[in-house]
Every structure is written in structure tokens, then in C-alpha cells.
N, C-alpha and C. Protein backbone atom coordinates (compact mmCIF):
# COMPACT_ATOMS: atom_id res chain seq x y z
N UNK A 1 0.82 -1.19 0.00
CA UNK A 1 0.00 0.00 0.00
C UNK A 1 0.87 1.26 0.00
N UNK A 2 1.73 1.65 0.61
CA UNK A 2 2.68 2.46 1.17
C UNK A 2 3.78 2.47 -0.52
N UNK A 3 3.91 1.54 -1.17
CA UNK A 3 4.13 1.44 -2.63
C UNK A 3 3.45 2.75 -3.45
N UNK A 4 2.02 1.82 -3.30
CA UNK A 4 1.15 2.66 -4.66
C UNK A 4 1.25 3.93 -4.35
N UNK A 5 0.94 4.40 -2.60
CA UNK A 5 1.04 6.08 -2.67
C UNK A 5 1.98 6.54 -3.10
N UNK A 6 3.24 6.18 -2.55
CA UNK A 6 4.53 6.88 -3.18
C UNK A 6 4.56 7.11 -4.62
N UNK A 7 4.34 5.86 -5.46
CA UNK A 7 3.49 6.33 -6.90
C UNK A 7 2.77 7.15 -7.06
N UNK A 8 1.77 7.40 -6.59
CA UNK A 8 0.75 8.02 -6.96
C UNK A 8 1.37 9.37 -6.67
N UNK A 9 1.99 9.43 -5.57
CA UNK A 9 2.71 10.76 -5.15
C UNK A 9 3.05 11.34 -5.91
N UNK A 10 3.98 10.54 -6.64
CA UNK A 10 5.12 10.78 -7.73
C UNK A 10 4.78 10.57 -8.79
N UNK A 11 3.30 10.32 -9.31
CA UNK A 11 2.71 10.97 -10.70
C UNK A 11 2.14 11.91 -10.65
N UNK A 12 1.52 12.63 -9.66
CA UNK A 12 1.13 13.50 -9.09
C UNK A 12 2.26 14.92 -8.93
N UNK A 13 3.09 14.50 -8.63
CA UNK A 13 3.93 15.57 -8.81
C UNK A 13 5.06 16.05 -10.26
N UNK A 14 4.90 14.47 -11.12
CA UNK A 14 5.14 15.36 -12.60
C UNK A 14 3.97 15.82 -13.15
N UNK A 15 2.86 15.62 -13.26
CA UNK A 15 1.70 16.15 -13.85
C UNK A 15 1.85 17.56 -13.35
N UNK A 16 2.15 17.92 -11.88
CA UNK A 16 1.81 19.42 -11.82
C UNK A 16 3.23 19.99 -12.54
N UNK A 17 4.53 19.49 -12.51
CA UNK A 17 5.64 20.07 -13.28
C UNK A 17 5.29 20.08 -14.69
N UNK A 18 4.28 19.32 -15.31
CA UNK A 18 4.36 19.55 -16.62
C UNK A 18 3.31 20.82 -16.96
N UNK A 19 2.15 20.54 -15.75
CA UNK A 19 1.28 21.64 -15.97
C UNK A 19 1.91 23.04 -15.82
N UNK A 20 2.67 23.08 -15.27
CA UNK A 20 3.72 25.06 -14.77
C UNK A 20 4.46 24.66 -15.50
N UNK A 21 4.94 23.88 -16.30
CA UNK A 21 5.85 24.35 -17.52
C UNK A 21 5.27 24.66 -18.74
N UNK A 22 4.10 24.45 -18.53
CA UNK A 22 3.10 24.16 -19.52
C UNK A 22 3.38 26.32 -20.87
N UNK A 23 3.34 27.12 -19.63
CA UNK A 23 3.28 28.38 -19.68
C UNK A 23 4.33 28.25 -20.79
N UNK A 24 5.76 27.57 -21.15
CA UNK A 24 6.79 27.54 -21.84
C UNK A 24 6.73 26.85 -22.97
N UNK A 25 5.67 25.96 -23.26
CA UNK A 25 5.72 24.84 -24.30
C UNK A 25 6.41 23.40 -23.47
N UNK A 26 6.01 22.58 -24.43
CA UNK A 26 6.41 21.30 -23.83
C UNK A 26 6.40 19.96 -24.44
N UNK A 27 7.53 18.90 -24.23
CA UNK A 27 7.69 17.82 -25.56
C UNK A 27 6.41 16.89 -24.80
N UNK A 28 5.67 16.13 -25.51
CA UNK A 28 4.85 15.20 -25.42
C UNK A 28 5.83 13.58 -25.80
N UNK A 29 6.40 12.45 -25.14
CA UNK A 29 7.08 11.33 -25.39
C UNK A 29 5.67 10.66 -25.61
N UNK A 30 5.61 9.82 -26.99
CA UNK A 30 3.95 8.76 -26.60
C UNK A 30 4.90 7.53 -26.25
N UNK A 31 4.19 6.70 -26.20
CA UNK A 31 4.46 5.52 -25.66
C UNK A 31 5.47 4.64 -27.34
N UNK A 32 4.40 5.47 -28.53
CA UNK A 32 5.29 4.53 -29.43
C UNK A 32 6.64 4.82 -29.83
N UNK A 33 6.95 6.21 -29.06
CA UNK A 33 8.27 6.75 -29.57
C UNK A 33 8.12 7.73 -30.00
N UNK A 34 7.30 8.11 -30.23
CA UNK A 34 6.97 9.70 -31.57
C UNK A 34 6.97 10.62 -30.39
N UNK A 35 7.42 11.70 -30.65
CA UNK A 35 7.23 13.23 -29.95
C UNK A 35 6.79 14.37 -30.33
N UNK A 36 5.70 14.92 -29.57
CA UNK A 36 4.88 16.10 -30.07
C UNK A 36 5.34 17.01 -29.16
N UNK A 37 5.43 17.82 -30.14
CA UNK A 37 6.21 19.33 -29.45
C UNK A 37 5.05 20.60 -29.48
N UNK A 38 5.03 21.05 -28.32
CA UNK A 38 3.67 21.78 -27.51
C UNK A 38 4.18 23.27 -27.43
N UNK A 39 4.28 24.14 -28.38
CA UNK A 39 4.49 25.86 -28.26
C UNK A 39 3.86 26.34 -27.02
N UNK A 40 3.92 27.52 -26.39
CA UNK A 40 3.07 28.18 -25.59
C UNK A 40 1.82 28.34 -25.92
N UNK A 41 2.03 28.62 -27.55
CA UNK A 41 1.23 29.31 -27.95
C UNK A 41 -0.17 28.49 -28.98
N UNK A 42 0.24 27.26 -28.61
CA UNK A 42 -0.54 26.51 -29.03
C UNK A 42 -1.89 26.26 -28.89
N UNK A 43 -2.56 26.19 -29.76
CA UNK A 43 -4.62 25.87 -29.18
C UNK A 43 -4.94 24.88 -28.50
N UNK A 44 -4.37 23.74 -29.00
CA UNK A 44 -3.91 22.73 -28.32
C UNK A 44 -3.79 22.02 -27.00
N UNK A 45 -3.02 23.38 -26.53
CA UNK A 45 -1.83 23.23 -24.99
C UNK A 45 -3.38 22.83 -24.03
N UNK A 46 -4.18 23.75 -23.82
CA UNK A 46 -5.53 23.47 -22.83
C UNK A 46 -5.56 22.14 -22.85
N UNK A 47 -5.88 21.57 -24.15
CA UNK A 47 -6.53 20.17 -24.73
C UNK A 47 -5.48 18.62 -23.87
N UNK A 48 -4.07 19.26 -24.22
CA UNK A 48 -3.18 18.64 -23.82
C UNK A 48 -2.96 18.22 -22.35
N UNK A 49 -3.10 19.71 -21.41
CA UNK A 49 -3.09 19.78 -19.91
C UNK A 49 -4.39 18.62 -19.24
N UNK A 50 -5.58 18.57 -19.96
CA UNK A 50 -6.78 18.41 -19.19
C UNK A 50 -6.36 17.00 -19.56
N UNK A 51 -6.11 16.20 -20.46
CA UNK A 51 -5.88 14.86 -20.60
C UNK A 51 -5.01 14.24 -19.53
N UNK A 52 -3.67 15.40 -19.72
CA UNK A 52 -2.45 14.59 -18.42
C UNK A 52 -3.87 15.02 -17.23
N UNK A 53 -4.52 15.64 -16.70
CA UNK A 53 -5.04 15.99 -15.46
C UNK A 53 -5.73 14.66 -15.60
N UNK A 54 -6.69 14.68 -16.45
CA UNK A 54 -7.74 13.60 -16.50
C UNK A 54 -6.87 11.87 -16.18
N UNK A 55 -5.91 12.08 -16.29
CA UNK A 55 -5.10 10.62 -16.47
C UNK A 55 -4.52 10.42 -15.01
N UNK A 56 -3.96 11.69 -14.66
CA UNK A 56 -3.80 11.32 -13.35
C UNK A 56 -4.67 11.16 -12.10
N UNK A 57 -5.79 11.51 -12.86
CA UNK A 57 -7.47 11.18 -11.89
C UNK A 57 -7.73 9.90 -11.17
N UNK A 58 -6.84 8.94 -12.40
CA UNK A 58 -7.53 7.42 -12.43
C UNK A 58 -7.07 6.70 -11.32
């Protein structure tokens, strides 16, 4: 038990580093290898944030 929190801790605390970097742009790694690169200024970026939020919900 004392496991999963520390996990959870510690997804919990890159989600908020990616969200406050978010203000700068930011690389997206997927799982298959490909990388999406996130401007500030992107329409996007919202779309992007609420997914990592939504993911770390679960």
C-alpha cells in the first residue's frame, strides 16, 4: 500500500511540473516513440493539460 502512494505521489507531482511548464511549451514522449512538441502558444496546450489531469485522476 505504502508502494502505490509513493506512486501516486510521484505521478502526481510530474503532472503538476508539466502543468507550470506548460506556460513555456512542452515535448509530449507517446508511448510509441513519436514526440509532439507543444508551443506556448498553441490551441492545443488546454486540450493537452486536461488529458495529463484527467489521467492522473484514475
Amino acid at each position: 500500500m505504502f508502494t502505490e502512494e509513493k506512486t501516486s505521489w510521484e505521478r502526481e507531482m510530474l503532472i503538476r511540473e508539466a502543468v507550470e511548464s506548460a506556460e513555456q511549451g512542452f515535448t509530449v514522449h507517446l508511448k510509441n516513440g513519436a514526440r509532439v512538441y507543444v508551443t506556448a502558444d498553441s490551441p492545443s496546450i488546454d486540450l493537452i493539460i486536461y488529458g495529463l489531469e484527467k489521467n492522473n485522476s484514475r
